[in-house]
N, C-alpha and C. Protein backbone atom coordinates (compact mmCIF):
# COMPACT_ATOMS: atom_id res chain seq x y z
N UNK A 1 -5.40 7.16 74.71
CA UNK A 1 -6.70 6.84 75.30
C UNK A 1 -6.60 5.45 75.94
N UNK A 2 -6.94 5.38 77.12
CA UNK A 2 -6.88 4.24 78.03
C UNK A 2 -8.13 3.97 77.93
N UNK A 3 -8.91 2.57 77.32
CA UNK A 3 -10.10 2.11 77.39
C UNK A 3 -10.59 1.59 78.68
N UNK A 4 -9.48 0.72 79.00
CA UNK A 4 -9.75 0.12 80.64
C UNK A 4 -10.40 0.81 81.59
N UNK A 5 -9.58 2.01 81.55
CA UNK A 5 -9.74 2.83 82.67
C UNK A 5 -10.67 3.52 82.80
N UNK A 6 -11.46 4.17 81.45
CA UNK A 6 -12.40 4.44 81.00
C UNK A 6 -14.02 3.59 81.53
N UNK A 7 -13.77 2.45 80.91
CA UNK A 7 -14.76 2.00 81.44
C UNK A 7 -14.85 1.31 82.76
N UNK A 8 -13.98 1.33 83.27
CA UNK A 8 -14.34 1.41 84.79
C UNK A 8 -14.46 2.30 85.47
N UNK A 9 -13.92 3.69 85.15
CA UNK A 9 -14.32 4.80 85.58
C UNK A 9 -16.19 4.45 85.47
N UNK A 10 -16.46 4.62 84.07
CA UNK A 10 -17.74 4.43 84.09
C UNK A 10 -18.82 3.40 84.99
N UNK A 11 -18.33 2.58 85.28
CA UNK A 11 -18.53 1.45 86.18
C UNK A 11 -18.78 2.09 87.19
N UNK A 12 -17.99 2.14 87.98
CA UNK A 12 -18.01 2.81 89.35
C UNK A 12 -19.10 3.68 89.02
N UNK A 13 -19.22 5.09 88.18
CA UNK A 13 -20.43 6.03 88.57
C UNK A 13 -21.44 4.82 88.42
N UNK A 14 -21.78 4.03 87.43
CA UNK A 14 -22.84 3.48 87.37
C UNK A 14 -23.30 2.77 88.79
N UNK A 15 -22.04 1.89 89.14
CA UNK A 15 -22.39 1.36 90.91
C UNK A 15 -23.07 2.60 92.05
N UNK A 16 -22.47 3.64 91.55
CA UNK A 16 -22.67 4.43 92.92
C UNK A 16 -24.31 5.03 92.25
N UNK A 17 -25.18 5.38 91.29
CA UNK A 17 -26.13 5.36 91.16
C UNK A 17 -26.88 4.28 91.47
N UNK A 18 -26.71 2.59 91.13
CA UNK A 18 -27.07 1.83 91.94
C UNK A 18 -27.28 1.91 93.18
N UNK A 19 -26.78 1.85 93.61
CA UNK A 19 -26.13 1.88 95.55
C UNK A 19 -27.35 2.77 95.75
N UNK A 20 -27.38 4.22 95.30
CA UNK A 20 -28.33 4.90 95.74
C UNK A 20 -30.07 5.00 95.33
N UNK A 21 -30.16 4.27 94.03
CA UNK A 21 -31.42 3.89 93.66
C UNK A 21 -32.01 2.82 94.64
N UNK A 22 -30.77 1.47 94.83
CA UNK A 22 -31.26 0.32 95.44
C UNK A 22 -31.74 1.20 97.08
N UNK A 23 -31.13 1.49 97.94
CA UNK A 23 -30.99 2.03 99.28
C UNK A 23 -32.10 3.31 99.11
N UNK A 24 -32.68 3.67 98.29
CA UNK A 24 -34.01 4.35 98.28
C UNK A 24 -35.04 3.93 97.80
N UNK A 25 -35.10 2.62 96.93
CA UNK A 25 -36.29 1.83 96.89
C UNK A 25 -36.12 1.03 98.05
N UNK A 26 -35.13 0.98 98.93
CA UNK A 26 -35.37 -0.54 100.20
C UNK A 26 -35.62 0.54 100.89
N UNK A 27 -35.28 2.23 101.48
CA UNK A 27 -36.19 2.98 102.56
C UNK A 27 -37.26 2.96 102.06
N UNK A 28 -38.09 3.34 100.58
CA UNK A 28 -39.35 3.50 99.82
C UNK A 28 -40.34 2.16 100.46
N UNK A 29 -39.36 0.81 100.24
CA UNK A 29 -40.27 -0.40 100.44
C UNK A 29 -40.81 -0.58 102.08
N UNK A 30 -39.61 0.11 102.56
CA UNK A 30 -39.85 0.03 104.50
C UNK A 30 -40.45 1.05 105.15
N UNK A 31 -40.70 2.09 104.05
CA UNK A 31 -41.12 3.36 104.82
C UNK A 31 -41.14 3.41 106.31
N UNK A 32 -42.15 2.44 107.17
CA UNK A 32 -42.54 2.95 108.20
C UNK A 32 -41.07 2.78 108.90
N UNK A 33 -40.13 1.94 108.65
CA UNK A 33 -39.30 1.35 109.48
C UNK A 33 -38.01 2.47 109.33
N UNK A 34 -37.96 3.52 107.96
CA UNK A 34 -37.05 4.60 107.64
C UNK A 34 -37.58 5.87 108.95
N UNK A 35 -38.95 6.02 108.52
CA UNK A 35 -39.61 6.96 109.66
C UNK A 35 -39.33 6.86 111.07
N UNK A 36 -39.01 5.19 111.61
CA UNK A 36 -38.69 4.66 112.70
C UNK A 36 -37.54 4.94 112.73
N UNK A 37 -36.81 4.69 112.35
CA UNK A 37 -35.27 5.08 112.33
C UNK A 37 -35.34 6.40 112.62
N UNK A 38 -35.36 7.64 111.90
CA UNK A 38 -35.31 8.70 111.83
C UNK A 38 -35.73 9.28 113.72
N UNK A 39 -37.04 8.65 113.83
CA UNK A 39 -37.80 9.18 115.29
C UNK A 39 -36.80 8.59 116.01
N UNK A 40 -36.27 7.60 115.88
CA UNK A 40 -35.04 6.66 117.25
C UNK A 40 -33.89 8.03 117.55
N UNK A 41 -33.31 8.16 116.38
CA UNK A 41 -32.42 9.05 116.55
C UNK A 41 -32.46 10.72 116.81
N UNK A 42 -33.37 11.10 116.06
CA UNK A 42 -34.21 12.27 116.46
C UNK A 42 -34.83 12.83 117.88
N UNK A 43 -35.42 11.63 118.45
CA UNK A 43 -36.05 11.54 119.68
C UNK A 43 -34.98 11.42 120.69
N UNK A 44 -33.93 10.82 120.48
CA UNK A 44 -32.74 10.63 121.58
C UNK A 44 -32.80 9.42 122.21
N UNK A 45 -33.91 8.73 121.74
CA UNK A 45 -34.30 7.57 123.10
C UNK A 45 -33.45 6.69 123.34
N UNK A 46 -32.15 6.42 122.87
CA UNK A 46 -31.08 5.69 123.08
C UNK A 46 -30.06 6.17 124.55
N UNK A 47 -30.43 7.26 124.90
CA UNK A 47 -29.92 8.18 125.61
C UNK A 47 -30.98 8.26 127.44
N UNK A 48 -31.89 8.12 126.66
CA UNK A 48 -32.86 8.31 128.09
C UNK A 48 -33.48 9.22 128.61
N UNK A 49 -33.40 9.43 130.18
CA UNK A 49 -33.35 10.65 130.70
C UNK A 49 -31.94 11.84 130.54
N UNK A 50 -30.73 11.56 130.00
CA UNK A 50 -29.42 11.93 129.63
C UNK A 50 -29.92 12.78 128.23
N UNK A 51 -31.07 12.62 127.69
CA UNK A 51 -31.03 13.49 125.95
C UNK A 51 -31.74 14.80 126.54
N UNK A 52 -30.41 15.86 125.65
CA UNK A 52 -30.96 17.46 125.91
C UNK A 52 -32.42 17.89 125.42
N UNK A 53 -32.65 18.92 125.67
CA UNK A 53 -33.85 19.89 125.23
C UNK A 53 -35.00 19.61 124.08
N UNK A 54 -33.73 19.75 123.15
CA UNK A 54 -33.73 19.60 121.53
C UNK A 54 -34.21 18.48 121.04
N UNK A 55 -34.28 17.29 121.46
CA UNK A 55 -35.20 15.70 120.72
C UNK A 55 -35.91 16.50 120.50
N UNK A 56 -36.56 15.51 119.78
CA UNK A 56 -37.86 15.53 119.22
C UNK A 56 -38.35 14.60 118.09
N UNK A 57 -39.82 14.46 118.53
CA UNK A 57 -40.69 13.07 117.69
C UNK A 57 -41.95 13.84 116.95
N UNK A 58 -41.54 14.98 116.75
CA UNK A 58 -42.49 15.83 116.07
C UNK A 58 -42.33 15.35 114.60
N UNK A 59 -43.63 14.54 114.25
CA UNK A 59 -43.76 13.98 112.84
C UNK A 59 -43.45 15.16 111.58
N UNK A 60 -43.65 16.29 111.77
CA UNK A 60 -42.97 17.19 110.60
C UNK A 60 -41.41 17.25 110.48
N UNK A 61 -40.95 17.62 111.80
CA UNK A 61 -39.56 17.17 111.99
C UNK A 61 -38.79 16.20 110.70
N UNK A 62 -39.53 14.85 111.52
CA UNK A 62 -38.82 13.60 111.07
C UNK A 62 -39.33 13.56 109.93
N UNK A 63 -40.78 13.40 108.97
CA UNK A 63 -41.15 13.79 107.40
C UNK A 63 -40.33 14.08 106.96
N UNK A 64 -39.61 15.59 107.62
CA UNK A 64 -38.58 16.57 106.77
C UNK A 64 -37.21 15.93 106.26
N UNK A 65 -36.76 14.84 107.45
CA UNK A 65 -35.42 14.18 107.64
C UNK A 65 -35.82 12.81 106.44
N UNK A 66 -36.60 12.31 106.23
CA UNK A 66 -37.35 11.16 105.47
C UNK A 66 -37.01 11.60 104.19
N UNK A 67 -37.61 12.77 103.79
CA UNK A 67 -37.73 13.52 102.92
C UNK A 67 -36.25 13.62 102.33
N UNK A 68 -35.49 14.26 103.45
CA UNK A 68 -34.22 14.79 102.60
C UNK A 68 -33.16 13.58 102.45
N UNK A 69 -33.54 12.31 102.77
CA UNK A 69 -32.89 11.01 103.06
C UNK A 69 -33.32 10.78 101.81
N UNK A 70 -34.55 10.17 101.28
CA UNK A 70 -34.80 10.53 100.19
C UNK A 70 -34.58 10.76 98.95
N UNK A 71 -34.55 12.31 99.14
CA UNK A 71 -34.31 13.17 98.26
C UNK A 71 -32.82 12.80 97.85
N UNK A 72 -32.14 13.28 98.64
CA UNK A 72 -30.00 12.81 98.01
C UNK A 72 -30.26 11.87 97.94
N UNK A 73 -30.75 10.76 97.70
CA UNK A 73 -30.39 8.94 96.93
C UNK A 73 -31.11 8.96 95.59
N UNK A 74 -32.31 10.08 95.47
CA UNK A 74 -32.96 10.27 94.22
C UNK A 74 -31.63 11.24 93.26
N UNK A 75 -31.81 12.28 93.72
CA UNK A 75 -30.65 13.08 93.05
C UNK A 75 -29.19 12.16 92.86
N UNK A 76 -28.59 11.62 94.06
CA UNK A 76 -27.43 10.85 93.44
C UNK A 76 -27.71 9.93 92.22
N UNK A 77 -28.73 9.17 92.23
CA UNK A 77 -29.03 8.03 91.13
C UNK A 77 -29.24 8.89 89.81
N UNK A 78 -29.83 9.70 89.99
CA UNK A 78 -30.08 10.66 88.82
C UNK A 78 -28.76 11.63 88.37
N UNK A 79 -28.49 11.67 88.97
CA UNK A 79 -26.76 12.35 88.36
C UNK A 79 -25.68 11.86 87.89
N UNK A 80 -25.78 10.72 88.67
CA UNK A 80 -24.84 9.49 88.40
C UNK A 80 -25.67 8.64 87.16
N UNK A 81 -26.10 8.41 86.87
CA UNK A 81 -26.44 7.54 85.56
C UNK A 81 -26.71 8.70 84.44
N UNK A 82 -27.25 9.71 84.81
CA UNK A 82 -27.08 10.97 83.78
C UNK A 82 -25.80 11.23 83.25
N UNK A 83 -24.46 11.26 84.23
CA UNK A 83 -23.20 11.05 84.19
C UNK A 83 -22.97 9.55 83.43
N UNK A 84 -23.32 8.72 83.97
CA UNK A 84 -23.03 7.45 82.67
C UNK A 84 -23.42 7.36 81.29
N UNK A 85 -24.92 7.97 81.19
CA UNK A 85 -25.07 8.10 79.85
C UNK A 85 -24.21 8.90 79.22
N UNK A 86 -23.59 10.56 79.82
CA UNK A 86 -22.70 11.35 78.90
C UNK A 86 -21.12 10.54 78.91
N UNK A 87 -20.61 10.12 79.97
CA UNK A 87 -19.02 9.76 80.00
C UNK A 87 -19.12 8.19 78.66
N UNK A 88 -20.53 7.56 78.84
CA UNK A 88 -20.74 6.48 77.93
C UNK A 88 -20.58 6.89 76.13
N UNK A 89 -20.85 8.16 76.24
CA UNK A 89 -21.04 8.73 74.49
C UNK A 89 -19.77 8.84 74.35
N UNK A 90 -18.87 9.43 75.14
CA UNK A 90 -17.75 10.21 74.90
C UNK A 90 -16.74 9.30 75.13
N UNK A 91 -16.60 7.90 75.50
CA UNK A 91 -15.37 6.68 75.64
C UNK A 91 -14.60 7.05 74.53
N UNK A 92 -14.82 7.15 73.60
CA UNK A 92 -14.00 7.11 72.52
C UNK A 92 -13.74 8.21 72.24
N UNK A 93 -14.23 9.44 72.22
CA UNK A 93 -13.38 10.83 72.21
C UNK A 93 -12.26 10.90 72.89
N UNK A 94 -11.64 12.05 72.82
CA UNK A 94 -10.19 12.79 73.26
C UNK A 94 -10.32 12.75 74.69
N UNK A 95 -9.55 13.29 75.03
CA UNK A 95 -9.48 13.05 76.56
C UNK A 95 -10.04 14.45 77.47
N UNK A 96 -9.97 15.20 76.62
CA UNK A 96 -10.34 16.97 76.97
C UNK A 96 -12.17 16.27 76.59
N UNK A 97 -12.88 15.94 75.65
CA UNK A 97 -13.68 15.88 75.73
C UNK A 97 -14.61 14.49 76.87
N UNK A 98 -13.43 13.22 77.31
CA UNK A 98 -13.80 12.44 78.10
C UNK A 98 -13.92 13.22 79.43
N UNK A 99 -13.23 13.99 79.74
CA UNK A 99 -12.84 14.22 80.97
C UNK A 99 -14.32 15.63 81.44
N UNK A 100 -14.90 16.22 79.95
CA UNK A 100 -15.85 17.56 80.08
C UNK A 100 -16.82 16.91 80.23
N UNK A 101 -17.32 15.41 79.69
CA UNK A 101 -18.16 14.34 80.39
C UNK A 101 -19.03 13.98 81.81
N UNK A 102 -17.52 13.71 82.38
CA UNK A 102 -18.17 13.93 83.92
C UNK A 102 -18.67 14.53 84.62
N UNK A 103 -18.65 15.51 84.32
CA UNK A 103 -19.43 16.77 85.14
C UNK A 103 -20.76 16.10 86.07
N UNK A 104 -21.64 15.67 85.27
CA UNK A 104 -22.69 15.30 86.32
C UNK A 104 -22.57 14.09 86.91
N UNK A 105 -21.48 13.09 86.21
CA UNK A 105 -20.79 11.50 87.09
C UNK A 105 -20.29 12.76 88.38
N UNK A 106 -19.50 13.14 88.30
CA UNK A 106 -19.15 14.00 89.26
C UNK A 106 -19.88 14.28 90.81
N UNK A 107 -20.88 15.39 90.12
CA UNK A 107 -21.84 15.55 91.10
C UNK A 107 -22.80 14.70 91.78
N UNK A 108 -22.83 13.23 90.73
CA UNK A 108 -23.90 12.32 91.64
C UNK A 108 -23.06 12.17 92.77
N UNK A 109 -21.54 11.86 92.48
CA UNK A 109 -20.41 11.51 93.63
C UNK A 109 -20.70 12.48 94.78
N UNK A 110 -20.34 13.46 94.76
CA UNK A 110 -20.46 14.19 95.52
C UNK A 110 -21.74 14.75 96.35
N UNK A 111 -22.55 14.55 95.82
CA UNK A 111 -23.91 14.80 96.63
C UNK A 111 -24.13 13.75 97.16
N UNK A 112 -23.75 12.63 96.99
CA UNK A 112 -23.77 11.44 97.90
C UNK A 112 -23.37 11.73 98.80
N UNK A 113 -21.48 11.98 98.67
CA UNK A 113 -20.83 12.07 99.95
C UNK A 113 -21.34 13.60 100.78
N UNK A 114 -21.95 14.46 100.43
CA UNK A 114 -22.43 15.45 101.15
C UNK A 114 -23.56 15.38 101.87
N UNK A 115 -24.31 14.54 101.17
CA UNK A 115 -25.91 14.39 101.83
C UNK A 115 -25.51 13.25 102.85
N UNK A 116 -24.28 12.05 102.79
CA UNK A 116 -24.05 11.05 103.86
C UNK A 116 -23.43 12.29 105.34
N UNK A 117 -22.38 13.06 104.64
CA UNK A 117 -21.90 13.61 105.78
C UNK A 117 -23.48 15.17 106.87
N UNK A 118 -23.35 14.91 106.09
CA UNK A 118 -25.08 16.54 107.07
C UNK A 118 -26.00 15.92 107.46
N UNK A 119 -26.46 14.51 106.63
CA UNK A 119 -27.83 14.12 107.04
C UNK A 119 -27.28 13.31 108.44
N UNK A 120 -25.56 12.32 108.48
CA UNK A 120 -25.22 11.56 109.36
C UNK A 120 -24.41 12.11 110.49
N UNK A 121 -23.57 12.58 109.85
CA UNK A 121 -22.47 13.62 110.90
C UNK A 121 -22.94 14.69 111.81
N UNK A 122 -23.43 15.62 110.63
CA UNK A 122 -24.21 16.61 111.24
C UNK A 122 -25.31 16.77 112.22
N UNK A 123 -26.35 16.46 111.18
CA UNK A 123 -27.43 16.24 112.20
C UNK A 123 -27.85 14.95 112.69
N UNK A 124 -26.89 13.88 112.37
CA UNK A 124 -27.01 12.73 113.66
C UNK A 124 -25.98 12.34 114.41
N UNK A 125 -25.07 13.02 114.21
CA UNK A 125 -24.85 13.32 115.69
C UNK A 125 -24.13 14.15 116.32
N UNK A 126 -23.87 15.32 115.63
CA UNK A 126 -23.77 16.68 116.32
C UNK A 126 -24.91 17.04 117.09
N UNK A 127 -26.03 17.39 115.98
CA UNK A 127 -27.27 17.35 116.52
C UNK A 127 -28.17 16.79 117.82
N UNK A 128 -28.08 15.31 117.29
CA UNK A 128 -28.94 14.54 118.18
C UNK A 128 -28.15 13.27 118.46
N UNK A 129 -26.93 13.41 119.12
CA UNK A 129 -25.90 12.52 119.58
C UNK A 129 -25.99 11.23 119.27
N UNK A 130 -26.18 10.93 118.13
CA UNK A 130 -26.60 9.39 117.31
C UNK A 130 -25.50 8.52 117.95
N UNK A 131 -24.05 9.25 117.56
CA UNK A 131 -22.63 8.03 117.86
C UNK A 131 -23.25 7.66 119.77
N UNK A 132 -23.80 8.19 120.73
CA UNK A 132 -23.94 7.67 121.94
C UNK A 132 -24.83 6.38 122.30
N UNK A 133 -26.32 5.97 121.38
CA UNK A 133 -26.17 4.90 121.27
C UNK A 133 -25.35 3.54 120.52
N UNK A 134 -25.96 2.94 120.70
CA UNK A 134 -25.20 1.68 120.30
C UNK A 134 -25.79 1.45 118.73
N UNK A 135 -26.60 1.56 118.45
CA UNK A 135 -27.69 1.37 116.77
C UNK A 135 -26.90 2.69 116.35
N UNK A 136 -27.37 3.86 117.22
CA UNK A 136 -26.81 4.84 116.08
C UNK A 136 -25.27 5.20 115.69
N UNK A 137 -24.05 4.51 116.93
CA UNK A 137 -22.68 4.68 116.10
C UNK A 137 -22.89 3.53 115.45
N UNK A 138 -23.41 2.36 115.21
CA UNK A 138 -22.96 1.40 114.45
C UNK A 138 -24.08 2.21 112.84
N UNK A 139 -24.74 2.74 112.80
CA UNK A 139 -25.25 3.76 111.62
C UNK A 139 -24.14 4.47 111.09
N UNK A 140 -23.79 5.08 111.89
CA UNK A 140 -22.58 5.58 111.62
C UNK A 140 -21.34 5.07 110.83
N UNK A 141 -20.90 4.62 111.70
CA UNK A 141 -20.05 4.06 111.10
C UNK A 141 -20.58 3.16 109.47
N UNK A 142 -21.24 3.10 108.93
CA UNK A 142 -21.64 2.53 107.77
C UNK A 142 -21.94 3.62 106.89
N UNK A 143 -22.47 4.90 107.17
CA UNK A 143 -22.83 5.93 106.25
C UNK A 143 -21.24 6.59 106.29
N UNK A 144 -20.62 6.52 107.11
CA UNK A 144 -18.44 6.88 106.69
C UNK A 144 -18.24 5.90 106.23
N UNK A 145 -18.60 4.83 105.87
CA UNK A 145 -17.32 3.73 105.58
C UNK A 145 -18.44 4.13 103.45
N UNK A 146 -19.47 4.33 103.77
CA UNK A 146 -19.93 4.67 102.37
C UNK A 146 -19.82 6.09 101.79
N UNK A 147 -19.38 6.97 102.50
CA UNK A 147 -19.08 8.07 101.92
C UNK A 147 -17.58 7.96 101.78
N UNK A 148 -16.78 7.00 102.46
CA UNK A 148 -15.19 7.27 102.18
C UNK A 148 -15.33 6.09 100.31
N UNK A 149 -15.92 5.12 100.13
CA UNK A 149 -16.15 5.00 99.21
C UNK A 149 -16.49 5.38 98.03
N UNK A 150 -17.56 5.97 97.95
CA UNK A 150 -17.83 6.85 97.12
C UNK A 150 -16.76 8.26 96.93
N UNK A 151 -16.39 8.94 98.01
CA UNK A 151 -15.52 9.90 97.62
C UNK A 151 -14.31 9.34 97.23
N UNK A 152 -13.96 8.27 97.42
CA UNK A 152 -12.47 7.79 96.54
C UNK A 152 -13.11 7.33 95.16
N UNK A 153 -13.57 6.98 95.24
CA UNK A 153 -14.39 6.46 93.85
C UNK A 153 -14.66 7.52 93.23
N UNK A 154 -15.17 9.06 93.70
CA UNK A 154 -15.12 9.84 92.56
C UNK A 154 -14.02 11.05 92.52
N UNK A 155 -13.31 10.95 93.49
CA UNK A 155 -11.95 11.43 93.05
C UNK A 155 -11.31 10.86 92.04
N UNK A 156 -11.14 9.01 91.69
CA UNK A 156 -10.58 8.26 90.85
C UNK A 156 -11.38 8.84 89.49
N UNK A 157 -12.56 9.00 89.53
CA UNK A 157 -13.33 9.36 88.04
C UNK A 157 -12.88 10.59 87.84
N UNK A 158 -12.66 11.28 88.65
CA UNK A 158 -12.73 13.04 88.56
C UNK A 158 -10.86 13.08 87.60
N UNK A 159 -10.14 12.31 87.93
CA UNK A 159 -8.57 12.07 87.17
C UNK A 159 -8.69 12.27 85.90
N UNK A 160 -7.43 12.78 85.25
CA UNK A 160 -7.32 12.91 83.86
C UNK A 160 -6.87 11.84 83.37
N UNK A 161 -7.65 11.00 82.29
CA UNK A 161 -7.04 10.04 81.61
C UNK A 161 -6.52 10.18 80.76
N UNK A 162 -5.32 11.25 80.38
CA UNK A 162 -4.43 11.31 79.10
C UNK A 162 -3.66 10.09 78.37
C-alpha cells in the first residue's frame, strides 16, 4: 500500500470537485454575464453578416445551454467529493478494495471532461463556430487545456495502486 499516492490521488478528485463547485458558484454569482456569454456565441455575433441560418438568441435556447453549463459543474462537484468521501474511508484498505472506491471519483472526472468537450467542442463550435471569433477560440482553448487536465488527472486516479 502506497500512502503517498493514495492521498494524492485523493487530492486531485478533491481539486477537480473544487474547480467545478468554484466555476459554478462564479457563473451562479454572474448569471447575467454566463447568459451573455452563452447569447455571444449562440447568436454568432462574432461572425457578422458571415453567421449561417442556425444562430440564435432565442432565450429558451440559451436557458437550456445555462442550464446544462450548470448542471455538469453541479454533478462533477457532487461526484467528485462523493468519490472523496468513499476513496477517503478506504486509504487504508487493500488495494482491490482502494481501487472499488473510485467509482464515483471516477465519474466526477469524466463528466467533467465530457460536459467540457459537447457543451465546448461540440456545440461551440461545430455548432455555432465559437473557434472563428477571437473571445470564443480563446474560450476554447481554456475549456481543452481544462479537460486535458482533468482527464490526465483521472486517468492517474483510475491506476492500480498495488
Amino acid at each position: 500500500m502506497n500512502l503517498p499516492i493514495r492521498y494524492t490521488k485523493i487530492l486531485l478528485v478533491f481539486l477537480t470537485g473544487l474547480w467545478a463547485a468554484t466555476s459554478l458558484f462564479t457563473n451562479l454569482g454572474a448569471l447575467e454575464k454566463t447568459y451573455g456569454a452563452l447569447e455571444m456565441v449562440s447568436s454568432m455575433r462574432e461572425l457578422g453578416e458571415n453567421s449561417p441560418p442556425w444562430k440564435t438568441s432565442a432565450p429558451g435556447v440559451i436557458w437550456l445551454g445555462v442550464a446544462c453549463l450548470l448542471g455538469g459543474k453541479l454533478v462533477t462537484a457532487l461526484l467528485s467529493w462523493t468519490g472523496v468521501r468513499r476513496m477517503w474511508k478506504a486509504r487504508d484498505a487493500d488495494s482491490a478494495a482502494f481501487q472499488a472506491s473510485k467509482t464515483l471519483a471516477l465519474l466526477g472526472g469524466w463528466s467533467a471532461v465530457v460536459w467540457l468537450f459537447v457543451g465546448f467542442a461540440y456545440f461551440g463550435e461545430v455548432i455555432f463556430f465559437m473557434y472563428l471569433g477571437e473571445t470564443g477560440f480563446n474560450v476554447a482553448e481554456t475549456a481543452f487545456r481544462y479537460a486535458g487536465y482533468i482527464g490526465l488527472m483521472t486517468l492517474f486516479v483510475g491506476q492500480k495502486d498495488d
